[in-house]
Protein backbone atom coordinates (compact mmCIF):
# COMPACT_ATOMS: atom_id res chain seq x y z
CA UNK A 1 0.00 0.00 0.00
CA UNK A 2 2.64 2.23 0.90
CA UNK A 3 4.33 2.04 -2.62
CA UNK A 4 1.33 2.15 -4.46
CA UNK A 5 0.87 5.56 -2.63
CA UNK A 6 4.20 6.71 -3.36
CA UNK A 7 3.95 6.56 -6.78
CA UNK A 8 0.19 8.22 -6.89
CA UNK A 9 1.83 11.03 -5.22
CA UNK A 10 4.87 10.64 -7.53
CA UNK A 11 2.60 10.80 -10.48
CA UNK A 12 0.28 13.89 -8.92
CA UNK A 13 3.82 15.67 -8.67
CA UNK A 14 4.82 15.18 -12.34
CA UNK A 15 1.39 16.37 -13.60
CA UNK A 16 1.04 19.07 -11.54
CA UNK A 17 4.84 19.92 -13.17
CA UNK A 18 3.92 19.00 -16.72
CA UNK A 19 0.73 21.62 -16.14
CA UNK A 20 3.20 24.23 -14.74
CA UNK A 21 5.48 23.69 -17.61
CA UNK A 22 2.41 24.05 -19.87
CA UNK A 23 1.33 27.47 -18.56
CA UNK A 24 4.83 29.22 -18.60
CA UNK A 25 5.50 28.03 -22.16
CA UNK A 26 1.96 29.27 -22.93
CA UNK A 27 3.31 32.43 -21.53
CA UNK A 28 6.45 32.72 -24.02
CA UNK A 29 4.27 31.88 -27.08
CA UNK A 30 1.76 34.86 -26.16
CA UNK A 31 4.63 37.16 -25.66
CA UNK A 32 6.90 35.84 -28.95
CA UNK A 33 3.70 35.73 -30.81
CA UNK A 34 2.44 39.43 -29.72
CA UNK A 35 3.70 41.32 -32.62
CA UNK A 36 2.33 39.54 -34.82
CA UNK A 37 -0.91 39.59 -33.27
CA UNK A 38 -0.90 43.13 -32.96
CA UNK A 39 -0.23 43.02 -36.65
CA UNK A 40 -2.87 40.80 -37.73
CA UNK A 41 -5.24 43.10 -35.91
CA UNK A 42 -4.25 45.70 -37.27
CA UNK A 43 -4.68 44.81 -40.65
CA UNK A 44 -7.92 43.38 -39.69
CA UNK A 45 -9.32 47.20 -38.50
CA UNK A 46 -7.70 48.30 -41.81
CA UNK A 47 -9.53 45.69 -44.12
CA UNK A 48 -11.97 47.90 -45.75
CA UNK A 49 -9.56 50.58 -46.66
CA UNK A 50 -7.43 48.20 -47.56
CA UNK A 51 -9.50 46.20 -50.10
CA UNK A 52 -11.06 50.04 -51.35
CA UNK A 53 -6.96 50.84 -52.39
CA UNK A 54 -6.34 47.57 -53.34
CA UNK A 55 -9.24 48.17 -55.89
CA UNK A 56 -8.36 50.87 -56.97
CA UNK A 57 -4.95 49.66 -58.20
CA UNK A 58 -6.45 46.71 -59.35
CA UNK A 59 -8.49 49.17 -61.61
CA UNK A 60 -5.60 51.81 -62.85
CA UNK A 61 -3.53 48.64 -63.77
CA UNK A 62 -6.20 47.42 -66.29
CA UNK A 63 -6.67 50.74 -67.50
CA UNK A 64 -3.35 51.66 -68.15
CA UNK A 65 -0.71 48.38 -67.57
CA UNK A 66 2.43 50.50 -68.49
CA UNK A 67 2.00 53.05 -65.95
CA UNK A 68 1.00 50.36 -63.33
CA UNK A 69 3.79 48.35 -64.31
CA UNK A 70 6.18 51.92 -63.66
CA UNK A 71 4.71 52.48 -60.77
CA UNK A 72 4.69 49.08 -58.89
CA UNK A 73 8.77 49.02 -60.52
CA UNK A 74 9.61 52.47 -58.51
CA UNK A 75 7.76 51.05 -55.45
CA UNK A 76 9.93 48.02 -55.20
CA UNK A 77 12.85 49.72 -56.07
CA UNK A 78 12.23 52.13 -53.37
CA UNK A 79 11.49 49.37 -50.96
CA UNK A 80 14.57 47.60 -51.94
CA UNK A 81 16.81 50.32 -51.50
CA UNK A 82 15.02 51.44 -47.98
CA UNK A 83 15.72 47.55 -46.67
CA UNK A 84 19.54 47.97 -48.06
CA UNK A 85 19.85 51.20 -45.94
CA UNK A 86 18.29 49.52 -42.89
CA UNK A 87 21.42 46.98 -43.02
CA UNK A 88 23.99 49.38 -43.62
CA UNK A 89 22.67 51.41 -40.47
CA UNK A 90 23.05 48.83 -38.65
């Protein structure tokens, strides 16, 4: 009787570790996962606006495909240059 007690509490222990373990690494996905949630929302309070531009775009690059084509070439350009300066900074 005496063992078979040991090991319940032996086993209670180890749960009641395994639940502890649960909660803290429940903790560090919230918080490595929080920029991206704040993200997600945010893009989610800006779907409207979002969709209305995207439309828009959508609509200028039927109507005129060089100019869209210009435009979207500058944009990436711009944004490749902007991440290039970001690494140099640093």
């Amino acid at each position: 009787m005496a063992s078979i007690a040991a090991r319940k509490a032996l086993l209670e222990a180890r749960i009641e570790q395994q639940r502890i373990d649960v909660l803290v690494d429940a903790e560090r996905w919230r918080h490595a996962t929080q920029k991206i949630d704040a993200l997600y929302h945010a893009a989610k309070r800006w779907k409207a606006p979002i969709y209305g531009f995207a439309g828009v775009f959508a609509w200028q690059s039927l109507r005129r495909p060089k100019g869209f084509r210009q435009f979207a070439g500058r944009a990436f350009g711009l944004v490749m240059m902007a991440r290039r300066l970001r690494r140099l900074i640093k």
